[in-house]
C-alpha atoms as a PDB file:
ATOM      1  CA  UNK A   1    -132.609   8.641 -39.256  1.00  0.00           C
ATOM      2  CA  UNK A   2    -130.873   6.756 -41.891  1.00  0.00           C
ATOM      3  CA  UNK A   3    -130.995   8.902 -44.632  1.00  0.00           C
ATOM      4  CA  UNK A   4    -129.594  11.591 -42.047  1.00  0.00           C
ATOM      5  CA  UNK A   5    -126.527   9.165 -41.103  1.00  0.00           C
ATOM      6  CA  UNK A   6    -126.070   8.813 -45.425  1.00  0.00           C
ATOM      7  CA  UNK A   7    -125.903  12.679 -45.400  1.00  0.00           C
ATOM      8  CA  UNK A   8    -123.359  13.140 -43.103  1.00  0.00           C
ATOM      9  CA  UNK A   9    -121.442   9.885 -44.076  1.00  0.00           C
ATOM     10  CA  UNK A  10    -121.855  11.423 -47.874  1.00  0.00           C
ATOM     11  CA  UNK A  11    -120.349  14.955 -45.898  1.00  0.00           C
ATOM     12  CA  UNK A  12    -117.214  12.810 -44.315  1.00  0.00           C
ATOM     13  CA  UNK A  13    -116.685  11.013 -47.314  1.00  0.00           C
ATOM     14  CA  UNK A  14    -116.436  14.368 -49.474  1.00  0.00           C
ATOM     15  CA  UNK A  15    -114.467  15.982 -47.148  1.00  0.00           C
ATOM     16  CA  UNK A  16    -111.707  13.027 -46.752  1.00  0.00           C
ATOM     17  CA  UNK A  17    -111.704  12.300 -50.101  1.00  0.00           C
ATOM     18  CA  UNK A  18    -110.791  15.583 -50.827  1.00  0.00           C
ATOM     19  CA  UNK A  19    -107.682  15.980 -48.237  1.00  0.00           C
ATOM     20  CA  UNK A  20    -106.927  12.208 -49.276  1.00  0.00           C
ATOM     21  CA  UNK A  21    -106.100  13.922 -52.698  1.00  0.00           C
ATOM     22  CA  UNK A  22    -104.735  16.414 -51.632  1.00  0.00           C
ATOM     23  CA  UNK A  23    -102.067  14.607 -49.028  1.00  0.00           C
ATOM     24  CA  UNK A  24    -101.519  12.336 -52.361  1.00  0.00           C
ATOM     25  CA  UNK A  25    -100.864  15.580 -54.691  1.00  0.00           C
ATOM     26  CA  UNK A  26     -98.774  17.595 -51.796  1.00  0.00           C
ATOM     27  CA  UNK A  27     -96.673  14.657 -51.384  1.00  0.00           C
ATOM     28  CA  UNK A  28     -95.628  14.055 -55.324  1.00  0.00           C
ATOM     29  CA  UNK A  29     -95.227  17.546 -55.683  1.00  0.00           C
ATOM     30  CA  UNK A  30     -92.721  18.091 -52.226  1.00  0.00           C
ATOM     31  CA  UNK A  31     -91.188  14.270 -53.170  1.00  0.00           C
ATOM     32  CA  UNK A  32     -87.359  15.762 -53.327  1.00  0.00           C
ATOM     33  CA  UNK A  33     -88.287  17.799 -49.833  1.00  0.00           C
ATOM     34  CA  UNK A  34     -89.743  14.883 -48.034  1.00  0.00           C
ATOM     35  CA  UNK A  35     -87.002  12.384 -49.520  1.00  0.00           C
ATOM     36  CA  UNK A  36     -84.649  14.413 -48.426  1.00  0.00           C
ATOM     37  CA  UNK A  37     -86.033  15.640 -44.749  1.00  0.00           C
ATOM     38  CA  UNK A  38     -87.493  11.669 -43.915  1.00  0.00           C
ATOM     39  CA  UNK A  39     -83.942  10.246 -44.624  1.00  0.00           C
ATOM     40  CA  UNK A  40     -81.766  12.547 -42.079  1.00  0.00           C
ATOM     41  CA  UNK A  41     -82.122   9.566 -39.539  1.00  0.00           C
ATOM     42  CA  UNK A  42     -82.043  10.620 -35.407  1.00  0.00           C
ATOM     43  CA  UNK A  43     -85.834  11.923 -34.268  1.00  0.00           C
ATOM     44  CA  UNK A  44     -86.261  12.475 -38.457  1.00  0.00           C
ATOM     45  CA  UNK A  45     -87.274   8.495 -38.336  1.00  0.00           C
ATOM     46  CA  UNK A  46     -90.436   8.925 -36.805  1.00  0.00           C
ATOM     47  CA  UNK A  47     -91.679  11.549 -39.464  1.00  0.00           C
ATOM     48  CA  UNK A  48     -92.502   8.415 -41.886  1.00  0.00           C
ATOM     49  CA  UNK A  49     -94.722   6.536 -39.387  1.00  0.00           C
ATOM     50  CA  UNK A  50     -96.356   9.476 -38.456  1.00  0.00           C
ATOM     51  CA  UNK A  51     -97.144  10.308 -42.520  1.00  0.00           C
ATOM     52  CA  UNK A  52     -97.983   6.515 -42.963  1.00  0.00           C
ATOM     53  CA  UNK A  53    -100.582   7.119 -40.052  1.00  0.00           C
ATOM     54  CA  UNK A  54    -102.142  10.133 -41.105  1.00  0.00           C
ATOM     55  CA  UNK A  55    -102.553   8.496 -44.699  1.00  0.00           C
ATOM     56  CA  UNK A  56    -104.054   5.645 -42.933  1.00  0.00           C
ATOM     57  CA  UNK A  57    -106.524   7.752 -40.569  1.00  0.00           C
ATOM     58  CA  UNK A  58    -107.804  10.030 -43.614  1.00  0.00           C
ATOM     59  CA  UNK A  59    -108.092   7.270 -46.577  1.00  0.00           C
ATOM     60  CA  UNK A  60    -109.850   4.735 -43.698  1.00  0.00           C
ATOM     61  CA  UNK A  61    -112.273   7.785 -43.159  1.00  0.00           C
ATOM     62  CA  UNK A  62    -113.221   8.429 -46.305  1.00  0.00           C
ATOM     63  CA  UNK A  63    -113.558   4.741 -47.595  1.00  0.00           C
ATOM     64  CA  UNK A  64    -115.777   4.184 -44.189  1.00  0.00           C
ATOM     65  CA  UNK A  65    -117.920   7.788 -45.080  1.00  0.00           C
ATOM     66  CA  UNK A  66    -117.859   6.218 -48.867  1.00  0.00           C
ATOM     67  CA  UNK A  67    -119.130   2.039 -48.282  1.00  0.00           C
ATOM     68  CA  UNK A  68    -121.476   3.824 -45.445  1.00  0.00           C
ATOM     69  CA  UNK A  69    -123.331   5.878 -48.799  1.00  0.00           C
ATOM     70  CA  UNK A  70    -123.568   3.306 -50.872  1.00  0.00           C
ATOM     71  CA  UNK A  71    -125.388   1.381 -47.816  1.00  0.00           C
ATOM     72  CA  UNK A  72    -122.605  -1.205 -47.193  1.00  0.00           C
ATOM     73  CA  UNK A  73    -122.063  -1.872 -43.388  1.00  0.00           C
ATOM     74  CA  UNK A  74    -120.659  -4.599 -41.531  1.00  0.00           C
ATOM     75  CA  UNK A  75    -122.342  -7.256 -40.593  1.00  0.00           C
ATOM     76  CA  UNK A  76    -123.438  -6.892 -36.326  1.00  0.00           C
ATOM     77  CA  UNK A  77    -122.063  -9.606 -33.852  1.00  0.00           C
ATOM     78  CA  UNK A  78    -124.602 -12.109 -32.637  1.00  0.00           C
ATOM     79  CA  UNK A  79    -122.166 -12.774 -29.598  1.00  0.00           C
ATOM     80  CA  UNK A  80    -120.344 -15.617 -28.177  1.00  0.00           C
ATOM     81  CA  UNK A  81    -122.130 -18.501 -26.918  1.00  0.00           C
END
């Protein structure tokens, strides 16, 4: 059981790491397009949030995928008493 949750953790964390690069290289190389579409203003405004979530959803993926190989997890809730 465990070693199958590594392999597909050790899948997620390949897969995610590789669009994680790859949002990282698309956005240097398209810097003047996105610099100059992001700052129109109006409904334009919301383009940055939405980037900054998408970042956020595949790097916290692939960091999750990546501590979950290496056998990191977090610690599990006793409860309140």
């Amino acid at each position: 059981m465990a070693t199958t949750t590594k392999k597909k953790a050790l899948v997620g964390a390949v897969i995610f790491g590789v669009l994680s690069i790859g949002l990282y290289a698309l956005l240097f190389v398209k810097e003047d397009l996105i610099n100059s579409t992001f700052g129109k203003g109006g409904a334009y405004a919301v383009l940055p949030i939405a980037t900054a979530f998408l970042f956020s959803f595949v790097h916290g993926n692939f960091t999750g995928n990546f501590w979950t190989v290496l056998g990191i997890e977090a610690a599990k809730s006793k409860g309140c008493k």
